[in-house]
Structure formats: structure tokens, C-alpha cells
PDB file of N, CA and C in Angstrom:
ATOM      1  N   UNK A   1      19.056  19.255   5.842  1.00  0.00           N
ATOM      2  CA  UNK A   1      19.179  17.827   5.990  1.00  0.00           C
ATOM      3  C   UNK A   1      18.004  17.318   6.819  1.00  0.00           C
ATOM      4  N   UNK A   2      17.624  16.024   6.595  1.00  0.00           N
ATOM      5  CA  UNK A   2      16.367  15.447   7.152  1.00  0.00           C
ATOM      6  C   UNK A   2      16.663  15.119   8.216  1.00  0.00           C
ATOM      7  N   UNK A   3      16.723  15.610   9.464  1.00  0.00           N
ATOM      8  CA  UNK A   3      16.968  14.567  11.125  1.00  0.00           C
ATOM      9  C   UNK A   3      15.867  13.900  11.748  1.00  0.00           C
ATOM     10  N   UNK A   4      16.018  12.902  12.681  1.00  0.00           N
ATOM     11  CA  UNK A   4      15.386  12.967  13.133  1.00  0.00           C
ATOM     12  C   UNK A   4      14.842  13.428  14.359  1.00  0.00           C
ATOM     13  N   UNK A   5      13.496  14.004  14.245  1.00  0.00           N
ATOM     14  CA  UNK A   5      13.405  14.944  15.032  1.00  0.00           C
ATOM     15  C   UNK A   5      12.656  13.860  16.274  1.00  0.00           C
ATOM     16  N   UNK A   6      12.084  13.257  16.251  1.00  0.00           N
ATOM     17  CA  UNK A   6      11.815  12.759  17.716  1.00  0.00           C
ATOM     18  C   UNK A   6      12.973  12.387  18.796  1.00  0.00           C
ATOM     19  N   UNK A   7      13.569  11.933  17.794  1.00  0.00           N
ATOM     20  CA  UNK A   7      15.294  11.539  18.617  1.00  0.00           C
ATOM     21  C   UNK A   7      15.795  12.741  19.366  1.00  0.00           C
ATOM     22  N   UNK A   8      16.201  13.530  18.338  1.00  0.00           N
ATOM     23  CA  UNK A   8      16.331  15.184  19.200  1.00  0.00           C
ATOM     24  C   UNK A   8      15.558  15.272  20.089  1.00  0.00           C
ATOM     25  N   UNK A   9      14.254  15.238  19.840  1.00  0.00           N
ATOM     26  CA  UNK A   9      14.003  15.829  21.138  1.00  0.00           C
ATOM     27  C   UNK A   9      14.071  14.632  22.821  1.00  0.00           C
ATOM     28  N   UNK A  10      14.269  13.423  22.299  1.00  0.00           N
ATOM     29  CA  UNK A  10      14.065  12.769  23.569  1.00  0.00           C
ATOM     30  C   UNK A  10      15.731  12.839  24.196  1.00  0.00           C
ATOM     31  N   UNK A  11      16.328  13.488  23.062  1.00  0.00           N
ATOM     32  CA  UNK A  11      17.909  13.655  23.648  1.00  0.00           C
ATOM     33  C   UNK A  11      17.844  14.901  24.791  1.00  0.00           C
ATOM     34  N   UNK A  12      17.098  16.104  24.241  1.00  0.00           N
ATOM     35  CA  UNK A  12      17.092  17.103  24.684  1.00  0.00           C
ATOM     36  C   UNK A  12      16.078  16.845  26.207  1.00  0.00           C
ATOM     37  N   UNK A  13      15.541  16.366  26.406  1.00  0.00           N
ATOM     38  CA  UNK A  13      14.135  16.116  27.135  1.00  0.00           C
ATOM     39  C   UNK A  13      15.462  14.589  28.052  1.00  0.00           C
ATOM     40  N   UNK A  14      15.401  13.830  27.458  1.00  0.00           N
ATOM     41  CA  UNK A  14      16.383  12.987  28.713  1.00  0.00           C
ATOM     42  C   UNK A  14      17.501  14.052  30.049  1.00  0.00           C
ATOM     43  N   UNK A  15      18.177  14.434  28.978  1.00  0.00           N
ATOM     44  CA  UNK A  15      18.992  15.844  29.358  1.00  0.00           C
ATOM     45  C   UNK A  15      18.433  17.217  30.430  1.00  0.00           C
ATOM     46  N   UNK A  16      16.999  17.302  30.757  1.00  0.00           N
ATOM     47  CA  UNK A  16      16.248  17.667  31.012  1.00  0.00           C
ATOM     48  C   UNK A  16      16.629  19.629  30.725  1.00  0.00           C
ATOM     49  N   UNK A  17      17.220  19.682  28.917  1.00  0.00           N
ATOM     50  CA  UNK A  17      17.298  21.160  28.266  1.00  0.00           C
ATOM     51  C   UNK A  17      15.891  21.384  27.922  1.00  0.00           C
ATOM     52  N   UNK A  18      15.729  22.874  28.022  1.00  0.00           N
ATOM     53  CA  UNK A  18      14.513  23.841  27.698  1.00  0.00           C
ATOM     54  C   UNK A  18      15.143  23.628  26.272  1.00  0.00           C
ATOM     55  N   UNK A  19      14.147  23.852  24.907  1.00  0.00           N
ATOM     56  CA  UNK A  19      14.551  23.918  23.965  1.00  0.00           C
ATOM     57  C   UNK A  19      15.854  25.467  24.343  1.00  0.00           C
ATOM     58  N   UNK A  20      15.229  26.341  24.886  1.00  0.00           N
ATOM     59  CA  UNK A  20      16.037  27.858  25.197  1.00  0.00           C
ATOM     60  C   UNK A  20      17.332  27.153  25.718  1.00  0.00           C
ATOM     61  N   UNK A  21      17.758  26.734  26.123  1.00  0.00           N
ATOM     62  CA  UNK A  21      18.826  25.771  27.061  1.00  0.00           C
ATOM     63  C   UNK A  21      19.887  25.194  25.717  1.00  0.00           C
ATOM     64  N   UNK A  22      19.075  24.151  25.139  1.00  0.00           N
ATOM     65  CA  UNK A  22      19.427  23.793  23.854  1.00  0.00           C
ATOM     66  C   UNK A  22      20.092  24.397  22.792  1.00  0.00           C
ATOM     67  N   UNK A  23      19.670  25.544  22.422  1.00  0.00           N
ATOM     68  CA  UNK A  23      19.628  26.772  21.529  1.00  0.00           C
ATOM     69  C   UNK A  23      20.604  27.103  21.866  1.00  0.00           C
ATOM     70  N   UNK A  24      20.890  27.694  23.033  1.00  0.00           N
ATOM     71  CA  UNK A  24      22.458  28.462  23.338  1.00  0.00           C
ATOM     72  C   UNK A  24      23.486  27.597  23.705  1.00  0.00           C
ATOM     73  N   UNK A  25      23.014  26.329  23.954  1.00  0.00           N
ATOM     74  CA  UNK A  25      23.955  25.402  23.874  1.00  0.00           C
ATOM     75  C   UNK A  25      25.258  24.905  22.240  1.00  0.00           C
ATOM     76  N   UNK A  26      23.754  24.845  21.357  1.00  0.00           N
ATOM     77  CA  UNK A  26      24.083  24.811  19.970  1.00  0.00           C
ATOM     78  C   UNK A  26      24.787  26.128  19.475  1.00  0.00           C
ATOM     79  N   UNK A  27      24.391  27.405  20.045  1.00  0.00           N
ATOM     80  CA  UNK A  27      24.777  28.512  19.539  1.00  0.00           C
ATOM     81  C   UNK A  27      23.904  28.867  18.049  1.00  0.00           C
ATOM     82  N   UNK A  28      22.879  28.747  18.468  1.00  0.00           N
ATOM     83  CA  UNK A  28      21.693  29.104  17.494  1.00  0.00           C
ATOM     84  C   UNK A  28      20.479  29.475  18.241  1.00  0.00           C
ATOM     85  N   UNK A  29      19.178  29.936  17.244  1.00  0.00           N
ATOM     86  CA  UNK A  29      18.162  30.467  17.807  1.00  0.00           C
ATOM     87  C   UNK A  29      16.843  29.295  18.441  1.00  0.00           C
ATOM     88  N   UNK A  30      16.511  29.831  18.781  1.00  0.00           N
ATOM     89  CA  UNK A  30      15.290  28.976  19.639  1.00  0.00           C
ATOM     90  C   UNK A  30      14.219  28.512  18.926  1.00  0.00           C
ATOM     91  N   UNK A  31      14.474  29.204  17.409  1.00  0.00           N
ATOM     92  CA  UNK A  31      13.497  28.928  16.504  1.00  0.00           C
ATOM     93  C   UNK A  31      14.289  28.078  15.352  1.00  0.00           C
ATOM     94  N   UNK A  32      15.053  27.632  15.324  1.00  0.00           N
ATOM     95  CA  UNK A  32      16.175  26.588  14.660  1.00  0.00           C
ATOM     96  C   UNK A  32      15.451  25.730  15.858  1.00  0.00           C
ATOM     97  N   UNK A  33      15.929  25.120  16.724  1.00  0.00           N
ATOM     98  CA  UNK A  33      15.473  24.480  17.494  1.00  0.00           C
ATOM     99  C   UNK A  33      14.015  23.919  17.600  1.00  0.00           C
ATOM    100  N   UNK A  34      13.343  24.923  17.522  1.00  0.00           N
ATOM    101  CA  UNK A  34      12.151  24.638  17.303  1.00  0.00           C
ATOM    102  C   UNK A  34      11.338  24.062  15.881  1.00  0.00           C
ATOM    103  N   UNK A  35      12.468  24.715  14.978  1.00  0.00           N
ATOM    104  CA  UNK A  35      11.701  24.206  13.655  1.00  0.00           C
ATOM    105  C   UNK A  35      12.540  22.441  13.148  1.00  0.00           C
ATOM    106  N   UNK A  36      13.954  22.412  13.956  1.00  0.00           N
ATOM    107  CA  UNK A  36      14.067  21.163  13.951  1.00  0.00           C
ATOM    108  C   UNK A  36      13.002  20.199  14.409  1.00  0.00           C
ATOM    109  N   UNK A  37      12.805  20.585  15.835  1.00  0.00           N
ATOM    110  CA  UNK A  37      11.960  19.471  16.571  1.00  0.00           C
ATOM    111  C   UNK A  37      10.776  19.211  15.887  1.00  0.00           C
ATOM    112  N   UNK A  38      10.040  20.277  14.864  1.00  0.00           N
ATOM    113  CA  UNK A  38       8.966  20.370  14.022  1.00  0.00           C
ATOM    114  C   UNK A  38       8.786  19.612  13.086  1.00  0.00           C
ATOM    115  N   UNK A  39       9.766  19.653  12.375  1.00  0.00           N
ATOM    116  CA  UNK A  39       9.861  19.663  11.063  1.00  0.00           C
ATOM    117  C   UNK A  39      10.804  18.679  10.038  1.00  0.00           C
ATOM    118  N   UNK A  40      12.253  18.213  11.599  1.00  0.00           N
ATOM    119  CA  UNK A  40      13.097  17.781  10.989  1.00  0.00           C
ATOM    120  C   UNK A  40      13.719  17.769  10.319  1.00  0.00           C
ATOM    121  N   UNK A  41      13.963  19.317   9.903  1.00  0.00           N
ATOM    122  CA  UNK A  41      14.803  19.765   9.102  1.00  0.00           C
ATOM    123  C   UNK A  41      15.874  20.548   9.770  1.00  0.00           C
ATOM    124  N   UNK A  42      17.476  19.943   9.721  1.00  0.00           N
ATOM    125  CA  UNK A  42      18.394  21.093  10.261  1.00  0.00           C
ATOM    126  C   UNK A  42      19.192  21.163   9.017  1.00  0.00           C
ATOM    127  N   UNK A  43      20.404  22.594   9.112  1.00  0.00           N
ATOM    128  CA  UNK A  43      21.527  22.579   8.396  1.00  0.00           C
ATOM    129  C   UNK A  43      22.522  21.955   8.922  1.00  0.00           C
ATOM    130  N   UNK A  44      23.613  21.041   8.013  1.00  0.00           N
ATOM    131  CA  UNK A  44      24.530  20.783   8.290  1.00  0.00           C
ATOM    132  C   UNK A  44      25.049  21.583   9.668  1.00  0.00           C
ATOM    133  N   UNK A  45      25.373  22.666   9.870  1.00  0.00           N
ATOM    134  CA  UNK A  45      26.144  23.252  10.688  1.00  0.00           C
ATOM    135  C   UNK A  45      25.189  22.962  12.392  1.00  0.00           C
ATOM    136  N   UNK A  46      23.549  23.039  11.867  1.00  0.00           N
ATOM    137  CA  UNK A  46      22.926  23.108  13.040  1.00  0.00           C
ATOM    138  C   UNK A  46      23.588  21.395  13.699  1.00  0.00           C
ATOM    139  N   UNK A  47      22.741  20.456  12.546  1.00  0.00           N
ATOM    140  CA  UNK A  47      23.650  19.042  12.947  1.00  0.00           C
ATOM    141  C   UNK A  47      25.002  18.674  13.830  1.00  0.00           C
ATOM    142  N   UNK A  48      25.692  19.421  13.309  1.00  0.00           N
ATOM    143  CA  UNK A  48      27.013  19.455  14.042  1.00  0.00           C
ATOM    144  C   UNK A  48      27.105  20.096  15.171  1.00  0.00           C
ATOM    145  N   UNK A  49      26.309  20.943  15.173  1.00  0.00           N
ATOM    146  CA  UNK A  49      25.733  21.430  17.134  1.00  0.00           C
ATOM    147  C   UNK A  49      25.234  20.329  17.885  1.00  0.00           C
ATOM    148  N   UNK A  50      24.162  19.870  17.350  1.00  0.00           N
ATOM    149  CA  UNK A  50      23.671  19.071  18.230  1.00  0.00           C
ATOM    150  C   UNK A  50      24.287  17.691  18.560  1.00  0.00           C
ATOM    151  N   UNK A  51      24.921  17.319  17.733  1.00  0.00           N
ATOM    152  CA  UNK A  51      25.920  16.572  17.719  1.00  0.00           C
ATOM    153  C   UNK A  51      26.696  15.779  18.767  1.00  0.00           C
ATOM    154  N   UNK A  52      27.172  17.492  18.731  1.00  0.00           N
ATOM    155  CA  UNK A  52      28.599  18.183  19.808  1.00  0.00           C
ATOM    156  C   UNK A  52      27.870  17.632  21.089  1.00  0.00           C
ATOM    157  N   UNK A  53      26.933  18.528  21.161  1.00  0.00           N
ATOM    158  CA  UNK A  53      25.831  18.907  22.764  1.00  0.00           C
ATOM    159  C   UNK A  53      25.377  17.792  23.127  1.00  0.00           C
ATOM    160  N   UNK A  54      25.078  16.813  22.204  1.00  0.00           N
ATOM    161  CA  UNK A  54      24.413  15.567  22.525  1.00  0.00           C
ATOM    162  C   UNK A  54      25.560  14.310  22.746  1.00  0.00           C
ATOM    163  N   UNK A  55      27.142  14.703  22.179  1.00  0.00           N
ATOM    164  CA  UNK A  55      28.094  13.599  22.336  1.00  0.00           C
ATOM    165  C   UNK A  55      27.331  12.298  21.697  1.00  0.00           C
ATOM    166  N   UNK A  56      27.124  12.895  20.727  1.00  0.00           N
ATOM    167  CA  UNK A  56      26.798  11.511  19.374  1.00  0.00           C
ATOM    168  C   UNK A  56      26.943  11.744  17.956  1.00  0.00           C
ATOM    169  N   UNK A  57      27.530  10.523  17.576  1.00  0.00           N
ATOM    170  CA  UNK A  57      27.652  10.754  16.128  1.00  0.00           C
ATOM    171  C   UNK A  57      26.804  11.281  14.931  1.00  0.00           C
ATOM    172  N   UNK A  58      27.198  12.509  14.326  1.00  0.00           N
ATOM    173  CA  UNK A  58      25.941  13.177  13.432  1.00  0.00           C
ATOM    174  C   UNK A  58      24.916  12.366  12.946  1.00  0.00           C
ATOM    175  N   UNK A  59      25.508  11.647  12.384  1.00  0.00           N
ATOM    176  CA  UNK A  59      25.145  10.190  11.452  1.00  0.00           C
ATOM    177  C   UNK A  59      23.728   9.630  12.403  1.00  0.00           C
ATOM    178  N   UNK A  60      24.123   9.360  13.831  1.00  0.00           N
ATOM    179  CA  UNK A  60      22.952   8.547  14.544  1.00  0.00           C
ATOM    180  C   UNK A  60      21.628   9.824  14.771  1.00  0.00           C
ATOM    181  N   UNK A  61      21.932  11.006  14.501  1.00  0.00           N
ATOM    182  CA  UNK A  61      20.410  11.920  14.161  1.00  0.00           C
ATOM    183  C   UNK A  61      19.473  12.053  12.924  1.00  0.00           C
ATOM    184  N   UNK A  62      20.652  11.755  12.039  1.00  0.00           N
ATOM    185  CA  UNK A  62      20.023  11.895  10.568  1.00  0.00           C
ATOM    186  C   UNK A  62      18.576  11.119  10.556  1.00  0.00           C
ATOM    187  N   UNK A  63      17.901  11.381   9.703  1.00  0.00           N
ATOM    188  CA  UNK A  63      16.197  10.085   9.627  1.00  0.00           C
ATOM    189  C   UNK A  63      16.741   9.811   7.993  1.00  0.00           C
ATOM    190  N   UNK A  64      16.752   8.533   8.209  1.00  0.00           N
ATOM    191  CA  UNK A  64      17.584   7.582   7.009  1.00  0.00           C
ATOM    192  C   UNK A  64      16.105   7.039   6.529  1.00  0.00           C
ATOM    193  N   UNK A  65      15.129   7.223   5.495  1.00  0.00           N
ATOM    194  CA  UNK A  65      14.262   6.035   5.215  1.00  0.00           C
ATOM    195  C   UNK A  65      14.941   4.673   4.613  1.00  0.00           C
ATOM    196  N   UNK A  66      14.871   3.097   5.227  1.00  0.00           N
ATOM    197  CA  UNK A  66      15.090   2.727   4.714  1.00  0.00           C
ATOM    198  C   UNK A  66      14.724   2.765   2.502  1.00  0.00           C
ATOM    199  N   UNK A  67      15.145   1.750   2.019  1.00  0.00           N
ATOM    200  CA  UNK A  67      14.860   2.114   0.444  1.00  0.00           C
ATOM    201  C   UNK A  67      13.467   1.113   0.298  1.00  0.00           C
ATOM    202  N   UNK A  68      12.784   0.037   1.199  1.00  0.00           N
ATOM    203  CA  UNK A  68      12.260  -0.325   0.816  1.00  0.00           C
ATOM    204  C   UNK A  68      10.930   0.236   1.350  1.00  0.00           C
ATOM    205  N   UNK A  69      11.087   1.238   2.392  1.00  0.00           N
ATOM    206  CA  UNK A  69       9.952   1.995   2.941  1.00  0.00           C
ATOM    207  C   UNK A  69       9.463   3.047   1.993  1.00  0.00           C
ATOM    208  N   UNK A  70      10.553   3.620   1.272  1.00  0.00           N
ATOM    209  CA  UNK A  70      10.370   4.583   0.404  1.00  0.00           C
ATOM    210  C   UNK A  70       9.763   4.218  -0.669  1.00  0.00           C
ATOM    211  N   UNK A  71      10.351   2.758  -1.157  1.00  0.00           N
ATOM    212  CA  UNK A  71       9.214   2.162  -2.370  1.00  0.00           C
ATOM    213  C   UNK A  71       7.624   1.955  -1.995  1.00  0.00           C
ATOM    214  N   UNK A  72       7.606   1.412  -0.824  1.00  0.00           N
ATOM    215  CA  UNK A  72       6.409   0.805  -0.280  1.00  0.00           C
ATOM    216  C   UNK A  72       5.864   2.310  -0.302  1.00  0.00           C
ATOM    217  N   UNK A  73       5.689   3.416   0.015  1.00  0.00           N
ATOM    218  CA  UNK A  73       5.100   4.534  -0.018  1.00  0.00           C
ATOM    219  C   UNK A  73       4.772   5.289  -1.089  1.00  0.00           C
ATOM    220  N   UNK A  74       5.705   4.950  -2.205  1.00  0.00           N
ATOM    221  CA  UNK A  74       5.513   5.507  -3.598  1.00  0.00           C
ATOM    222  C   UNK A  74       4.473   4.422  -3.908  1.00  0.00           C
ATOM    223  N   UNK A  75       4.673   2.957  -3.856  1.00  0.00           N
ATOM    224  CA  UNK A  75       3.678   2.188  -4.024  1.00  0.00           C
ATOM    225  C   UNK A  75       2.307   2.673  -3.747  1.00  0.00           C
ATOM    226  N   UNK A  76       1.854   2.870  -2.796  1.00  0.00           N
ATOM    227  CA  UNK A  76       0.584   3.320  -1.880  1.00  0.00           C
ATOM    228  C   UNK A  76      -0.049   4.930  -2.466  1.00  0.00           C
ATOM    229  N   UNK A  77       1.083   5.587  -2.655  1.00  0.00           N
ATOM    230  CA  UNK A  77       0.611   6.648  -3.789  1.00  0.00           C
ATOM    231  C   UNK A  77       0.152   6.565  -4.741  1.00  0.00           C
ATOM    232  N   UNK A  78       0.829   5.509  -5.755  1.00  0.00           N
ATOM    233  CA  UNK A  78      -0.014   4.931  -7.050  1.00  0.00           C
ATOM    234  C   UNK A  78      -1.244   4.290  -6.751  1.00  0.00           C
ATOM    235  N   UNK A  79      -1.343   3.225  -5.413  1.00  0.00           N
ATOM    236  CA  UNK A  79      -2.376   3.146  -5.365  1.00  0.00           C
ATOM    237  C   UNK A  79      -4.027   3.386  -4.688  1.00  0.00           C
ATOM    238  N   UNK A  80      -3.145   4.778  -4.335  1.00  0.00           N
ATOM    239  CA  UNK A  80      -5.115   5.899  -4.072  1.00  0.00           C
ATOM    240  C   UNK A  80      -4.715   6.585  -4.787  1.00  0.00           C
ATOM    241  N   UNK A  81      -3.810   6.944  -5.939  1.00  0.00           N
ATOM    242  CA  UNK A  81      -4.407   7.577  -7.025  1.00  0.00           C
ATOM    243  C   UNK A  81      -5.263   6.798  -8.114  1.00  0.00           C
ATOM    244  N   UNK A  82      -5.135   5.641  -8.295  1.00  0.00           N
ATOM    245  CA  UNK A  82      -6.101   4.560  -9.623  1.00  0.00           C
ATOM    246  C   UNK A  82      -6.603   4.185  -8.652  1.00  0.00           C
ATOM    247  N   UNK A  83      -7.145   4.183  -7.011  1.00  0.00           N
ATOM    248  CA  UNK A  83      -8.176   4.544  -6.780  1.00  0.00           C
ATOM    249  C   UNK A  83      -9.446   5.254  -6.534  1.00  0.00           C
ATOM    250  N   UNK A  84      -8.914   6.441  -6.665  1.00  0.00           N
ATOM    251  CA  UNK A  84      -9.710   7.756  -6.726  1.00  0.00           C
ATOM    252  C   UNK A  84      -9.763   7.736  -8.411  1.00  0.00           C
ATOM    253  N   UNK A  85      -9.205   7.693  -9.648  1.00  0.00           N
ATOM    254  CA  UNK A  85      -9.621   7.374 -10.506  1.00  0.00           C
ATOM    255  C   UNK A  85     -10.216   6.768 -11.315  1.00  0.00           C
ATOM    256  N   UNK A  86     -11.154   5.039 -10.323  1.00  0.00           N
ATOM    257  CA  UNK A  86     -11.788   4.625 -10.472  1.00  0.00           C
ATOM    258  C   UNK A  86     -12.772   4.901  -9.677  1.00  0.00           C
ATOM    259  N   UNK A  87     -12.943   5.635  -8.513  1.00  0.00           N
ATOM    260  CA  UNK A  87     -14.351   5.885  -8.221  1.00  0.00           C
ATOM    261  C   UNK A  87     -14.630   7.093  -9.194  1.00  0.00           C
ATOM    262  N   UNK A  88     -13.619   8.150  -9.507  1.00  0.00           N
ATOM    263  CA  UNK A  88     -14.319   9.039 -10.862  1.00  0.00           C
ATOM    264  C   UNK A  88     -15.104   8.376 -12.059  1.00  0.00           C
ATOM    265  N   UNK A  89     -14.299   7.519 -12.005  1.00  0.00           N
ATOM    266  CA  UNK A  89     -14.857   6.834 -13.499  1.00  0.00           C
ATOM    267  C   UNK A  89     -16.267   6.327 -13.353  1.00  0.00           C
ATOM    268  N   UNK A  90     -16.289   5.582 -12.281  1.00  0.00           N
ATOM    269  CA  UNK A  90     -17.507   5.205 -11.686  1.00  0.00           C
ATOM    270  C   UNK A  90     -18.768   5.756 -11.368  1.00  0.00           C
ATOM    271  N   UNK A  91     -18.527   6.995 -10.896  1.00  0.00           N
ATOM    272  CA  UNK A  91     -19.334   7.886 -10.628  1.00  0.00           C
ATOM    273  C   UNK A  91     -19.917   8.784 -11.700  1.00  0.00           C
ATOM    274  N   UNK A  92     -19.115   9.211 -12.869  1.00  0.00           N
ATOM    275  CA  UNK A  92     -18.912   9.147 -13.872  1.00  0.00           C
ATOM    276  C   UNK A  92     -19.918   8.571 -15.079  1.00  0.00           C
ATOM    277  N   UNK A  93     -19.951   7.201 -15.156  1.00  0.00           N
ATOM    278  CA  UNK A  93     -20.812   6.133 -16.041  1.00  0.00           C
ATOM    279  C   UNK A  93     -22.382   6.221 -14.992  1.00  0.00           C
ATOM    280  N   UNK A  94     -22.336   6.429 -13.591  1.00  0.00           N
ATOM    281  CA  UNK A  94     -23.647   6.394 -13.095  1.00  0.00           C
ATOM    282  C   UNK A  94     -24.611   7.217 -13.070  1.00  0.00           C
ATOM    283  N   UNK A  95     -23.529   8.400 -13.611  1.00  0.00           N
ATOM    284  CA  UNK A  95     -24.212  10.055 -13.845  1.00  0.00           C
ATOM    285  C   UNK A  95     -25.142   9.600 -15.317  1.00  0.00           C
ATOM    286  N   UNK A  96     -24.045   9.612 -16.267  1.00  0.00           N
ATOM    287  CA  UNK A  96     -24.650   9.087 -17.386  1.00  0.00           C
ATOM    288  C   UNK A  96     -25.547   8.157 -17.582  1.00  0.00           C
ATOM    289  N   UNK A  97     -25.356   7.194 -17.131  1.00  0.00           N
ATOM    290  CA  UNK A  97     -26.163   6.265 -17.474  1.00  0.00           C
ATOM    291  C   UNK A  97     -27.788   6.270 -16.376  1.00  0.00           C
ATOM    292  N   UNK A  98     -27.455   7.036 -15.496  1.00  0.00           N
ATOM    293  CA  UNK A  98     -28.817   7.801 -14.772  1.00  0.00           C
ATOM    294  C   UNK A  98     -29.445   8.598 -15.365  1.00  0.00           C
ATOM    295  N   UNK A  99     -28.991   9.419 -16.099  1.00  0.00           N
ATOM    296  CA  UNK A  99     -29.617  10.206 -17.470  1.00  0.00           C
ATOM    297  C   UNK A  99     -30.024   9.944 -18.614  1.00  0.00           C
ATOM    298  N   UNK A 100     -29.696   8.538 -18.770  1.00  0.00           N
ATOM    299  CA  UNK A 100     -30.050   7.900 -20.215  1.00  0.00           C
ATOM    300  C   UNK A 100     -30.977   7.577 -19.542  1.00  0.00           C
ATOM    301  N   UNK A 101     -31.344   6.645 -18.732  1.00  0.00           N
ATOM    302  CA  UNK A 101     -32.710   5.901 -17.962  1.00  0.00           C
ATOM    303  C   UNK A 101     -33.599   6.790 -17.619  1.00  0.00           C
ATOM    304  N   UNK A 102     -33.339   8.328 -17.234  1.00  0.00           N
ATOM    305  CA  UNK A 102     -34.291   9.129 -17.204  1.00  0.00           C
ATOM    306  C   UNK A 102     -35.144  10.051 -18.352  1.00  0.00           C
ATOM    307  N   UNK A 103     -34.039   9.650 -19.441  1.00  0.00           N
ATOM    308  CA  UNK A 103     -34.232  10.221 -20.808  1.00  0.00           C
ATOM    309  C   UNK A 103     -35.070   9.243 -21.473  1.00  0.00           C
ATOM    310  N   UNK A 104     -35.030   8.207 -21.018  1.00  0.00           N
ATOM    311  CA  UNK A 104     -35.763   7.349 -21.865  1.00  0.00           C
ATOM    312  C   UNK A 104     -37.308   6.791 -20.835  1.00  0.00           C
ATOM    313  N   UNK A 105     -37.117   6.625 -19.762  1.00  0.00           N
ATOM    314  CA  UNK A 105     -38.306   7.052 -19.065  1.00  0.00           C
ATOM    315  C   UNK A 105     -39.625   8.003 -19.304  1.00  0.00           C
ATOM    316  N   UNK A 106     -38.860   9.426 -19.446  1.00  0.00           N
ATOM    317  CA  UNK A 106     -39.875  10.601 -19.882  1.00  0.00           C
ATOM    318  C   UNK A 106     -40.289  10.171 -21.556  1.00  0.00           C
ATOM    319  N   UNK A 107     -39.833   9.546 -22.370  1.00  0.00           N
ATOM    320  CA  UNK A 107     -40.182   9.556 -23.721  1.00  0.00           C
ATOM    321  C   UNK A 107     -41.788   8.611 -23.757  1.00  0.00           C
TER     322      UNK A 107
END
């Protein structure tokens, strides 16, 4: 599941837990812990540790993208890809057409 991981950690860090502190708190490894705070990725079960330890609702760790952030980002993907496909193209016609002008130069 996607959490969020900055939250975790300013829970853990308010709290003033060593991630090691954390870990055996949750009843997991230090490297769960660590690859949450990383990565933002826990399992259900880790979730429900931290949860517990943190006295907050699972729900308020999760990282929710809103739906219109998620469009706006797919948006922005489409557009530096048909932008990088127009500087190919571009670059492309200048190759060529630099070679026709030099082809017809030497004649």
C-alpha cells in the first residue's frame, strides 16, 4: 500500500523513536521501517502497526493522490513526450535538409 512516508516519519521523529525504536515497537524489522520511510510503501499489516504505535487512524497515513493531480501528471507526460518528438522531428528535417544544401553546394 502507498503511505505516506513523510508523515511517518515526522510521527516517528515528533515521538523522538530511532527508526530501531519504531521497528520493535511495530514488531517488524528495521528495514520495513526503513523502506517505508523510503519508499512509501508498507503492507497492510505493517500499516496497522504503525497505526497502533502512532494512535491514528490507518486511513490518515495512506498518500491518497488527489484524481485531479493524477490527471494533471498523466497530462504533463503526454506533454514531454510530443515534445521530445518534436525536437526529433526537428532535428531530423535539419539533418536532411543540411545534406541536401551540401549536396547541392559540391555539384
Amino acid at each position: 500500500m502507498e503511505v505516506n512516508a513523510q508523515l511517518i516519519k515526522e510521527h516517528r521523529t515528533s515521538r523522538a523513536y530511532t527508526q530501531q525504536h519504531l521497528a520493535d515497537a511495530c514488531s517488524v524489522s528495521l528495514r520495513t521501517i526503513q523502506r517505508v520511510e523510503r519508499y512509501g510503501v508498507a503492507s497492510p499489516e505493517t500499516l496497522m502497526s504503525l497505526s497502533a504505535v502512532f494512535s491514528v487512524e490507518s486511513s490518515q497515513l495512506l498518500s491518497i493522490k488527489p484524481k485531479a493531480v493524477a490527471e494533471s501528471s498523466e497530462e504533463e507526460t503526454l506533454k514531454k513526450q510530443i515534445n521530445i518528438s518534436i525536437v526529433f522531428i526537428a532535428t531530423t528535417i535539419g539533418a536532411v535538409l543540411g545534406s541536401v544544401i551540401t549536396y547541392a553546394v559540391t555539384l
